[in-house]
Protein backbone atom coordinates (compact mmCIF):
# COMPACT_ATOMS: atom_id res chain seq x y z
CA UNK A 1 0.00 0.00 0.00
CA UNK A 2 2.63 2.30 0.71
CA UNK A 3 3.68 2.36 -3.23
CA UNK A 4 0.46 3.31 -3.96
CA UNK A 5 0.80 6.62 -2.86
CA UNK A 6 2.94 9.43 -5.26
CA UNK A 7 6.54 9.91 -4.40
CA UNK A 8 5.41 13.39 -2.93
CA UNK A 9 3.31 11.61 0.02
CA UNK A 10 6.13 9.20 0.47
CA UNK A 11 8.95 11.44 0.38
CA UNK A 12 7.11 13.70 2.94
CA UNK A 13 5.65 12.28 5.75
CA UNK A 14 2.44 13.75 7.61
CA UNK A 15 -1.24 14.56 7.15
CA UNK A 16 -1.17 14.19 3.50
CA UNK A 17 -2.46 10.89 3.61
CA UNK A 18 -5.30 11.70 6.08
CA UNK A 19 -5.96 15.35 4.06
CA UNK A 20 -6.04 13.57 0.41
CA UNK A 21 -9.29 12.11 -0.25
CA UNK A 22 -7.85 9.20 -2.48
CA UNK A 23 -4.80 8.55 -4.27
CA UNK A 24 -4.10 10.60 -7.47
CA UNK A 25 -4.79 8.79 -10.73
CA UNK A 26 -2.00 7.54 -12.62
CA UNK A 27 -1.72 9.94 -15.11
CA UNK A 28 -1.28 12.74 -12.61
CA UNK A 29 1.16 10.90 -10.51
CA UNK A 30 3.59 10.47 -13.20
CA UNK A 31 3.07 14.36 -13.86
CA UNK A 32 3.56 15.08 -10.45
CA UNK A 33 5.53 12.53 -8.59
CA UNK A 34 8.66 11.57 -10.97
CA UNK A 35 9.39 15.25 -13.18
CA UNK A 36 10.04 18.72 -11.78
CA UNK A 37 9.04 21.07 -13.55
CA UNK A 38 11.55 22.60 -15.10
CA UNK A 39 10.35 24.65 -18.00
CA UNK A 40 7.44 26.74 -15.51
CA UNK A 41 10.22 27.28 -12.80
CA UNK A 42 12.69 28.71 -15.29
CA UNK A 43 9.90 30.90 -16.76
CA UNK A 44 8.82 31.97 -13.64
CA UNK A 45 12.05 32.69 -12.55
CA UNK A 46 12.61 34.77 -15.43
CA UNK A 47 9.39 36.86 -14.93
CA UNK A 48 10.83 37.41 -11.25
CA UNK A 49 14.28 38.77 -11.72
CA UNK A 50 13.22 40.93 -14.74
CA UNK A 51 9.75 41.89 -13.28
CA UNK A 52 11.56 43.03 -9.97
CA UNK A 53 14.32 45.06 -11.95
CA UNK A 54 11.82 46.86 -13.63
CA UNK A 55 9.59 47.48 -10.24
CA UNK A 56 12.46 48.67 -8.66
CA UNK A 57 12.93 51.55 -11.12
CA UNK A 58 9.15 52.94 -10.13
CA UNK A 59 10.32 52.97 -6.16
CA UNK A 60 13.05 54.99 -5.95
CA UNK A 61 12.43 55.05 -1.85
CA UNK A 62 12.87 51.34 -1.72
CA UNK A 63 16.76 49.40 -1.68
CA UNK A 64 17.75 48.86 -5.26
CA UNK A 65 18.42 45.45 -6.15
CA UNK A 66 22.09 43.42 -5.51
CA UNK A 67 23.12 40.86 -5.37
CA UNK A 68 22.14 39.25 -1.96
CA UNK A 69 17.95 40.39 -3.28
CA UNK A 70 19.05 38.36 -6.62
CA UNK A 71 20.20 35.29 -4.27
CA UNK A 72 17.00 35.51 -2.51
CA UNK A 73 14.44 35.77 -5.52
CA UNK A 74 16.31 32.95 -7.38
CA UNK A 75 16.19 30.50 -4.06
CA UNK A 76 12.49 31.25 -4.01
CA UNK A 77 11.73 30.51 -7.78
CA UNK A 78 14.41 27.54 -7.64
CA UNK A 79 12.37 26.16 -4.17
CA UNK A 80 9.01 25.96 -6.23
CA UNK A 81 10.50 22.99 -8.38
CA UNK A 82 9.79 20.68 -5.74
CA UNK A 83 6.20 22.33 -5.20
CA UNK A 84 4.52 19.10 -6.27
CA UNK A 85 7.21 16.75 -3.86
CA UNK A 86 7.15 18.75 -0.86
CA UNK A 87 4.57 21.30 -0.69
CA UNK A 88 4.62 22.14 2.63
CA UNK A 89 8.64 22.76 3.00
CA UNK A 90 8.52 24.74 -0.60
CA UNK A 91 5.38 26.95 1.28
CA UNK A 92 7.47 27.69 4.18
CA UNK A 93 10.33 28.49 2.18
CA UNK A 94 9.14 30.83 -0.25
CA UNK A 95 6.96 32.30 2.58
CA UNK A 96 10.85 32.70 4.38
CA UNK A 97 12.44 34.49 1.64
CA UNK A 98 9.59 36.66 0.61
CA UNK A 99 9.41 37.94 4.06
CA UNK A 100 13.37 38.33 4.47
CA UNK A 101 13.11 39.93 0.78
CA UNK A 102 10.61 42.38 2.36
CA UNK A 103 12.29 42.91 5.41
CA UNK A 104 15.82 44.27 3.88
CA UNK A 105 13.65 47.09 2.13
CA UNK A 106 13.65 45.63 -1.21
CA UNK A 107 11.15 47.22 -3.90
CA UNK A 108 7.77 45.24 -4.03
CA UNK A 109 7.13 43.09 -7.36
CA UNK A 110 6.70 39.84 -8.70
CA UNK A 111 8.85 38.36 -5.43
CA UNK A 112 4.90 37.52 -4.48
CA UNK A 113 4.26 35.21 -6.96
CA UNK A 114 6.60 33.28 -5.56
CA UNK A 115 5.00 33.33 -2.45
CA UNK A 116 1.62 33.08 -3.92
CA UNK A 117 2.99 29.92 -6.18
CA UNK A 118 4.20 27.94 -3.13
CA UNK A 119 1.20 28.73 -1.11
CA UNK A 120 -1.28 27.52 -4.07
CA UNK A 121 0.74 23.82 -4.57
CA UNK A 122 0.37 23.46 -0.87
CA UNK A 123 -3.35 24.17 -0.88
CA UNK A 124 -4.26 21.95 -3.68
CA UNK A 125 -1.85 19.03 -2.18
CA UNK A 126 -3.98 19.23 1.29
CA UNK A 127 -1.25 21.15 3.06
CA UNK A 128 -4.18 24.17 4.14
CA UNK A 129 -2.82 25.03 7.74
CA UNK A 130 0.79 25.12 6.51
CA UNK A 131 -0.12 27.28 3.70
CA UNK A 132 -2.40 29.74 5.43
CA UNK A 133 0.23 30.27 7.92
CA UNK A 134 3.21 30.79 5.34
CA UNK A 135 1.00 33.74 4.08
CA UNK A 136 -0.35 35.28 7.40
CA UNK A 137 3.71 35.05 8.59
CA UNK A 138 4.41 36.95 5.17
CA UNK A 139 1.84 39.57 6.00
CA UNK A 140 2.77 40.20 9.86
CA UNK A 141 6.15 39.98 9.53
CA UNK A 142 5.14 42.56 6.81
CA UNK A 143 3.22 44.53 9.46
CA UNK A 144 5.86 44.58 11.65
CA UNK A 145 8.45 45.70 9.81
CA UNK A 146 5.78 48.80 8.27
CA UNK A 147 5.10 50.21 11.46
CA UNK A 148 7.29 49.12 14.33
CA UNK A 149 11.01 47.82 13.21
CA UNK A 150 11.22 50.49 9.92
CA UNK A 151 13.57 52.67 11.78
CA UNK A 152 15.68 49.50 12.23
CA UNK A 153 15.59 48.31 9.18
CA UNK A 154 16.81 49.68 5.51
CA UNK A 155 16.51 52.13 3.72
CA UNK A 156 17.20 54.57 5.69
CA UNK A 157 14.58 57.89 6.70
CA UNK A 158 11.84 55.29 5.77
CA UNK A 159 8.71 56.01 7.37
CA UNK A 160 5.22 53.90 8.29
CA UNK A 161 3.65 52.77 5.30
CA UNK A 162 0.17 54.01 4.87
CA UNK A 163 -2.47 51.66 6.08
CA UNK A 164 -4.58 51.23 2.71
CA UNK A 165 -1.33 49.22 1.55
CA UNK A 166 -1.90 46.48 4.69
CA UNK A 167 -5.71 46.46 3.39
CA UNK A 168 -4.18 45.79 -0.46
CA UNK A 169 -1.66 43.25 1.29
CA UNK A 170 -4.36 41.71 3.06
CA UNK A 171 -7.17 41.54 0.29
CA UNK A 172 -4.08 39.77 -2.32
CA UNK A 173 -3.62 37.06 0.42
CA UNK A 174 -7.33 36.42 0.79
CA UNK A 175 -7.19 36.21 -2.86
CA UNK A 176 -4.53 33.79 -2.95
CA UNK A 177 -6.06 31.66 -0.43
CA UNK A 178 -9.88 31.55 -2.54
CA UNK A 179 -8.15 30.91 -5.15
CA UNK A 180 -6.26 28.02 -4.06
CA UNK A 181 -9.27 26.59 -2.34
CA UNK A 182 -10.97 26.53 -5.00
CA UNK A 183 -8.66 24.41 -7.39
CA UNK A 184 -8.20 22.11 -4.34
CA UNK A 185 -12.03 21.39 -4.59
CA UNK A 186 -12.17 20.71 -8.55
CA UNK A 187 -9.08 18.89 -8.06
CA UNK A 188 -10.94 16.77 -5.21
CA UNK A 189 -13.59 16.97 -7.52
CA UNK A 190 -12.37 15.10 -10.59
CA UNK A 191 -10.22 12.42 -8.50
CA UNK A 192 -13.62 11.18 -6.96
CA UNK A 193 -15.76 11.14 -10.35
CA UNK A 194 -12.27 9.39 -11.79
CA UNK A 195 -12.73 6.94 -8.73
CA UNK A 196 -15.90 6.55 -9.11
CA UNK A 197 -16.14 5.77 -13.04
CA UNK A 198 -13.54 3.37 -12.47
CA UNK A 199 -15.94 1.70 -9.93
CA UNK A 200 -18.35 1.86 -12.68
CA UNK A 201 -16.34 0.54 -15.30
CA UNK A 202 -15.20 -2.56 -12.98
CA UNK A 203 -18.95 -3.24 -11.64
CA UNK A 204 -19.82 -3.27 -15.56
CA UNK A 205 -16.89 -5.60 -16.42
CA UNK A 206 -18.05 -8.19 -13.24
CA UNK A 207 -21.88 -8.26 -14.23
CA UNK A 208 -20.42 -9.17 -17.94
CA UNK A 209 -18.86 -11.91 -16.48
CA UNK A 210 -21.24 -13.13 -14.24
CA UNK A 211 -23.28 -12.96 -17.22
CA UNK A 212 -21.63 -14.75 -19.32
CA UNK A 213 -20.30 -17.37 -16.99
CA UNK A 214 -24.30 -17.93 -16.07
CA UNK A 215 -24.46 -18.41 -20.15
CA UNK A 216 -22.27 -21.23 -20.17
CA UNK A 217 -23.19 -22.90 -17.25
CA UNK A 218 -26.80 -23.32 -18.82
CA UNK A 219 -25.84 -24.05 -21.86
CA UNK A 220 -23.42 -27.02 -20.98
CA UNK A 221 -25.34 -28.31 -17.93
CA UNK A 222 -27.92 -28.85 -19.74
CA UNK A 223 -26.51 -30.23 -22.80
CA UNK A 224 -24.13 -32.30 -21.15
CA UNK A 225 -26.60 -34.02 -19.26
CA UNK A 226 -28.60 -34.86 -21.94
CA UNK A 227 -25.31 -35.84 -23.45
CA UNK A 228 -24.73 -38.54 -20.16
CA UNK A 229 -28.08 -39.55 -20.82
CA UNK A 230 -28.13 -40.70 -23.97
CA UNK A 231 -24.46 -41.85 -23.47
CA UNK A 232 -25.38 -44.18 -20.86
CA UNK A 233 -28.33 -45.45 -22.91
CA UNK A 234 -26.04 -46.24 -25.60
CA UNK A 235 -23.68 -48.08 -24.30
CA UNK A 236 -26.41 -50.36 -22.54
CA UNK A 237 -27.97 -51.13 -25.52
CA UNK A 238 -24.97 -51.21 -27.83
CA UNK A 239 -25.38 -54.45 -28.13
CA UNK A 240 -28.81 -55.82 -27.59
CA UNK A 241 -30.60 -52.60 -29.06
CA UNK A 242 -28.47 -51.69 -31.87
CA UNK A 243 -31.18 -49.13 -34.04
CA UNK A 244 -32.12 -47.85 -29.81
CA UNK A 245 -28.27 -47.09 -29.65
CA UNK A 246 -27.68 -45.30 -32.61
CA UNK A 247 -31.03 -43.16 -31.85
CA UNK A 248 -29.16 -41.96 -28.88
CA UNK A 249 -26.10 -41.14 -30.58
CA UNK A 250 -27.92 -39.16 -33.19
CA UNK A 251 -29.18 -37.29 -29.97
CA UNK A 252 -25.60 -36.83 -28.56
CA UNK A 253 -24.68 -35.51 -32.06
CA UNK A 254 -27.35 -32.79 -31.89
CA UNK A 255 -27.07 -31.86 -28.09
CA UNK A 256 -23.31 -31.01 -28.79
CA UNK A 257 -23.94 -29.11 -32.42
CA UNK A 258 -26.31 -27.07 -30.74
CA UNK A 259 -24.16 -26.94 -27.34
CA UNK A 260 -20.89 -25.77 -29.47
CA UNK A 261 -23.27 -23.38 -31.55
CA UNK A 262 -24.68 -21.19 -28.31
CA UNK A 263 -20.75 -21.55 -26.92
CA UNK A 264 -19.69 -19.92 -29.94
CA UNK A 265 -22.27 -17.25 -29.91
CA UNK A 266 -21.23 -16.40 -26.52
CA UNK A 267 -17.37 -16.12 -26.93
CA UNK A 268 -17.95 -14.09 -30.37
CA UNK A 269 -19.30 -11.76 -28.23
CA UNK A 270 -16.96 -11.58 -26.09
CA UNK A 271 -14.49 -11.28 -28.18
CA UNK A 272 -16.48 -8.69 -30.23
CA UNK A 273 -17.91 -6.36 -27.76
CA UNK A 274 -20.60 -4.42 -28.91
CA UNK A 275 -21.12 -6.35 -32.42
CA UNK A 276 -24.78 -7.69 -32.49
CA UNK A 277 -24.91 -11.68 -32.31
CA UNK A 278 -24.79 -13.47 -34.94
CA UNK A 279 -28.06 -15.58 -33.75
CA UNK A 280 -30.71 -14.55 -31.62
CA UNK A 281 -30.75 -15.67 -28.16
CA UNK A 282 -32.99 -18.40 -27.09
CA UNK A 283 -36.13 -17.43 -26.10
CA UNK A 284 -39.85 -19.29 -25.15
CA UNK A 285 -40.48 -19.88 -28.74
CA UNK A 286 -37.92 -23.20 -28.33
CA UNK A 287 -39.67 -24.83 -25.17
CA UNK A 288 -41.03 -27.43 -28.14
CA UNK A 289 -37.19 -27.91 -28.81
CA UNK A 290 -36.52 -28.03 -24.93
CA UNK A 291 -39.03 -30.49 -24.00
CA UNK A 292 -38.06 -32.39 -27.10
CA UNK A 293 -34.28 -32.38 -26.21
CA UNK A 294 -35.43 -33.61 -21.79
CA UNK A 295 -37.89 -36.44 -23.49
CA UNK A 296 -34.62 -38.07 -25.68
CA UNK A 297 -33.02 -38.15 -22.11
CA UNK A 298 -36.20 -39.88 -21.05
CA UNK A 299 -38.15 -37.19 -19.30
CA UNK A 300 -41.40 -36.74 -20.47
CA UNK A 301 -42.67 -32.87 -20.12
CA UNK A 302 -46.22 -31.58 -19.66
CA UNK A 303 -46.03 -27.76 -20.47
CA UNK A 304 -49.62 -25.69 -19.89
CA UNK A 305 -49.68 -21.77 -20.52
CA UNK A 306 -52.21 -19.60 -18.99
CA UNK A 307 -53.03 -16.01 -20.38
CA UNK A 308 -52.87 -14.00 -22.80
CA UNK A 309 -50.06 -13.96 -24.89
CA UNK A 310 -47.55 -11.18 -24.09
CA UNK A 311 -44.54 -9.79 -26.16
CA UNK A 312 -41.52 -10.38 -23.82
CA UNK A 313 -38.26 -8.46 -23.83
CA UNK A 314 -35.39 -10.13 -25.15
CA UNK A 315 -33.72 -10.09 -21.97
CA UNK A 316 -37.30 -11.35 -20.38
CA UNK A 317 -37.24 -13.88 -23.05
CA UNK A 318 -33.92 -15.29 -22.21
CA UNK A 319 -34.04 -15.11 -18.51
CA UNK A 320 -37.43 -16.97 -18.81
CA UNK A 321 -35.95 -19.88 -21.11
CA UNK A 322 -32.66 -20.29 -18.95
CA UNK A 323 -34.62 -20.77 -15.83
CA UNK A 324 -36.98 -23.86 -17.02
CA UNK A 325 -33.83 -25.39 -18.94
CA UNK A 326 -32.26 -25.17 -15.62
CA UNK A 327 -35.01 -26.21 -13.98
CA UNK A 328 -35.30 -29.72 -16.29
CA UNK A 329 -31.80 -30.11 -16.37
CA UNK A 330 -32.05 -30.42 -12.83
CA UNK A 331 -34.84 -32.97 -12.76
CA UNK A 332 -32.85 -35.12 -15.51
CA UNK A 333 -29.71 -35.15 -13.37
CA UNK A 334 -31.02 -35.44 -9.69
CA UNK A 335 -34.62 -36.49 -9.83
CA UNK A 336 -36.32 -40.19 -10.20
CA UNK A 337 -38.60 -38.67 -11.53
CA UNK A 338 -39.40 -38.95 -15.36
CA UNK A 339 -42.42 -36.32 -15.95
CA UNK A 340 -42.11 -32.89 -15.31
CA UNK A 341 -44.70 -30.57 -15.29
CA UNK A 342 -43.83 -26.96 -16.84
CA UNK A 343 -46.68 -23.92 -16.14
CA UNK A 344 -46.34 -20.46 -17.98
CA UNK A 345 -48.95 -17.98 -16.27
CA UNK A 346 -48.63 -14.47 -18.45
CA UNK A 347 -50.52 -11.66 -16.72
CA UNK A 348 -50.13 -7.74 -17.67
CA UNK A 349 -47.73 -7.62 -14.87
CA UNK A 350 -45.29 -10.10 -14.82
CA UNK A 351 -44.40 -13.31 -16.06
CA UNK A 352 -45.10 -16.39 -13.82
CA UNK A 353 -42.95 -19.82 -14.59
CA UNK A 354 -43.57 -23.08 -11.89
CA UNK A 355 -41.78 -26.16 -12.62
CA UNK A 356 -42.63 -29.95 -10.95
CA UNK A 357 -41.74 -32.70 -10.77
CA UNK A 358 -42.97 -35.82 -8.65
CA UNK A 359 -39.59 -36.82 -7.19
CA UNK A 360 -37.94 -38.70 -5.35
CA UNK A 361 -34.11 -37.22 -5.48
CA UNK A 362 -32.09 -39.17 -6.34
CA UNK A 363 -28.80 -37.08 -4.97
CA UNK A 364 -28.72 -34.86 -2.27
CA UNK A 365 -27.44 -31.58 -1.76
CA UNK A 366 -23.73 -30.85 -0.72
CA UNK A 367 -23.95 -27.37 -1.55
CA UNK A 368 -25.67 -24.91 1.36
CA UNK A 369 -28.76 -24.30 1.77
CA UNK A 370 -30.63 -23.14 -1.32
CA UNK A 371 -29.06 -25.04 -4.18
CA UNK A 372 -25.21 -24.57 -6.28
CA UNK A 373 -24.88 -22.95 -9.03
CA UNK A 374 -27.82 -23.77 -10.90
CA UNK A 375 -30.15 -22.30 -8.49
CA UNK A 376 -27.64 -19.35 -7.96
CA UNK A 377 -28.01 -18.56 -11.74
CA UNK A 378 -31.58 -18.35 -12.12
CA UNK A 379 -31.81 -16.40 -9.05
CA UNK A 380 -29.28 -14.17 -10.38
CA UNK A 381 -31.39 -14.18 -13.82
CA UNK A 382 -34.57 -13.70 -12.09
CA UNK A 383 -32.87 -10.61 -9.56
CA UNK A 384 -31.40 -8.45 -13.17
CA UNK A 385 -34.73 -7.84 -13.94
CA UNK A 386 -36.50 -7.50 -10.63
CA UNK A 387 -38.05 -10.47 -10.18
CA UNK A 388 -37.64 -13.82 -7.79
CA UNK A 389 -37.01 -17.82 -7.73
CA UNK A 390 -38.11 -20.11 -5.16
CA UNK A 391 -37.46 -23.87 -5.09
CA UNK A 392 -37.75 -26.44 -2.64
CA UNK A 393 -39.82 -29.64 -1.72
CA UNK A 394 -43.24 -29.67 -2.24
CA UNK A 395 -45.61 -30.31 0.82
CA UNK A 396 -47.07 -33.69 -1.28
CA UNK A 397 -43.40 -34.86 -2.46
CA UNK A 398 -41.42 -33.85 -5.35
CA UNK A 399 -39.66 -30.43 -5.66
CA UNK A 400 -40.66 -27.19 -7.22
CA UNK A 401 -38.95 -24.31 -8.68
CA UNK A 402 -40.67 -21.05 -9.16
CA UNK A 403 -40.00 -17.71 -10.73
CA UNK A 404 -42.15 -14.24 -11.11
CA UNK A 405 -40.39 -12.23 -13.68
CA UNK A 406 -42.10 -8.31 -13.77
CA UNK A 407 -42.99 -7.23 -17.00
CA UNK A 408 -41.10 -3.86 -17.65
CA UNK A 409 -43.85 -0.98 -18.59
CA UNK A 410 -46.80 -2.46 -17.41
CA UNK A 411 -48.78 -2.21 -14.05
CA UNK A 412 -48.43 -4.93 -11.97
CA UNK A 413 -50.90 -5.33 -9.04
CA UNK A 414 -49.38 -8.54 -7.54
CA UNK A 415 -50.74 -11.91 -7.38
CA UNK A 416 -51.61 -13.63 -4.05
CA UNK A 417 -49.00 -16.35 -2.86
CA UNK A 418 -49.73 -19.84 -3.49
CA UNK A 419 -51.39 -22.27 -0.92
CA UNK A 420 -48.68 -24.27 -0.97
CA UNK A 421 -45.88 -22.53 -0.67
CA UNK A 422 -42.59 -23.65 -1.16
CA UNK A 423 -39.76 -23.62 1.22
CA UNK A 424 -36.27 -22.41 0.30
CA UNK A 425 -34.60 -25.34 1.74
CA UNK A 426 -33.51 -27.67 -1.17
CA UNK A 427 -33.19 -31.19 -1.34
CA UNK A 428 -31.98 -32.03 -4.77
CA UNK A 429 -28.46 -31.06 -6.05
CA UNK A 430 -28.23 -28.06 -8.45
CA UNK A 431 -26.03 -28.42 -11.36
């Protein structure tokens, strides 16, 4: 953790890390953390030794400049290359040669941009106290030497400044200070919407691949236990059965074409982003093709719709397929059961799906409670577009899964809960 701050936090201990909301982004860390720069300091520190030769022409009652004012302006300009490192020592320091600058009588001029420059890198780095006292020392020490140490200090016969130049002095510092504050708080600004649309951007890269690892899952448990199926019925009649056996592997053929075909779809997409798919996703139009596909692997499936026929989003569409091929995957692979009864309810609110079968299981559980990864999925499904699953046993025997889907855009009243309600606990294995 300690890397992960810039080299200016590291190389100067203190408050910065409790004053910085977050760490700066990468891009700004290499700007501020591993180059000085140069090129600003050396024009700044032009702008200061010519700026202050020229201002000292207009004061005639001030020191002229020499060589020991030149030593002091240069420090200060050559101190603000290491603004972005150590604000708080290059605050102080400029604030210390402004005020000795001041103090020896030297004519007024760009020596407080300097200042002003030192105080401003402190400010935005979270460095507040340390810059609002380098200024307020600047200005008393300023104070001082105006009105109670000028007949101590050069040039000579100088009297007390008037007081409207304190009120100037002190309205430029206020200045300085507002100004500062306020690049501090864009700067705060745009490191916590960077932060946060990097949040963004890695919650949207996790729900794609929760997505598209729930895609798979469906799409291979289920084909792959019809796949077991028919392999198992194969081999047992390989030899005693031989026009039985080669029905099945016709089956396995077309469970795995249509497996690698919806595998394919989803890593072209993946690898694609943003291209539409090639096919459209599955939808309730192939629960014939389903219920076709459980009966080969000896599961024979009752499916009764109620209502009137809705349009369903594609999303809708999908979720609602995945969760009763999940559902009869399940009852191929873990129930002794062989019928399974599939009911559609379609009101103007939501989309109702209950799937049965009679039972016994024929595995148990050795996930926790409330199923693997099978059951996860669907709920997951069922939860991206507001809706719920339930499974568990069934009161008379057998096991139930059921899902309530809302329909986006259309009032939905509620429907009252089933008699017999199912309980979460689950008793057969999820895929």
């Amino acid at each position: 953790m300690e890397n992960a701050w810039p080299p200016w936090a590291r190389r100067c201990p203190g408050p910065a890390r409790e004053r910085w909301p977050s760490p700066p982004a990468e891009g700004a860390r290499s700007r501020s953390g591993t180059r000085l720069p140069w090129l600003s300091t050396l024009a700044v520190t032009a702008l200061v030794l010519v700026g202050s030769g020229f201002a000292g022409h207009d004061q005639p009652g001030r020191v002229p400049l020499d060589a020991f004012a030149r030593v002091l302006l240069v420090t200060g300009t050559v101190l603000l290359l290491f603004r972005h490192r150590c604000p708080r020592t290059v605050a102080l320091g400029t604030a210390a040669t402004t005020a000795v600058y001041l103090a020896a009588g030297y004519p007024y001029g760009p020596v407080f941009l300097t200042l002003a420059l030192g105080a401003f890198a402190a400010i935005v780095a979270g460095y507040r106290k340390v810059a609002w006292c380098a200024l307020g020392g600047v200005w008393v020490c300023h104070v001082l030497v105006a009105y109670w140490l000028y007949r101590r200090l050069p040039p000579p016969h100088d009297g007390p400044a008037p007081w409207e130049q304190e009120f100037f002095v002190l309205a430029w510092v206020v200045a300085v200070v507002a100004l500062s504050e306020l690049a501090r708080v864009r700067r705060e600004q745009l490191a916590r919407a960077r932060a946060e649309r990097a949040a963004a951007e890695r919650r949207r890269a996790d729900e794609e691949r929760l997505r598209i690892a729930r895609e798979l899952h469906d799409v291979l448990a289920h084909s792959i236990s019809v796949i077991n199926v028919q392999a198992g019925v194969g081999l047992a009649l390989l030899d005693s059965d031989p026009e039985q056996a080669r029905s099945a592997l016709s089956t396995i053929k077309d469970a795995s074409k249509e497996a690698l075909g919806e595998v394919r779809q989803v890593l072209d997409t993946l690898r694609t982003p943003g291209d539409a798919p090639r096919s459209p996703a599955p939808g309730l139009d192939r629960l014939p093709e389903l219920t076709e596909q459980a009966r080969s692997a000896g599961l024979a499936v009752e499916v009764t719709t109620e209502g009137a026929p809705v349009a369903l989003a594609p999303g809708t569409d999908l979720a609602a397929f995945r969760i009763v091929q999940e559902a009869l995957t399940n009852i191929v692979r873990h129930s002794g059961s062989r019928t399974a009864r599939v009911l559609l309810v379609r009101t103007p609110g939501a989309l109702e799906i209950r799937v049965d079968d009679d039972g016994p299981a024929t595995s148990a559980a050795d996930g926790p409670e409330g199923g693997g990864n099978g059951l996860v999925g669907m709920r997951e499904r069922a939860a991206a577009l507001g809706g719920t699953v339930e499974a568990g046993p069934r009161p008379d025997g057998g096991f139930r899964v059921r899902a309530r889907i809302p329909l986006p855009g259309a009032h939905d009243p509620g429907r009252a809960p089933c008699t017999d309600t199912v309980t979460p606990a689950a008793t057969e294995e999820e895929s």
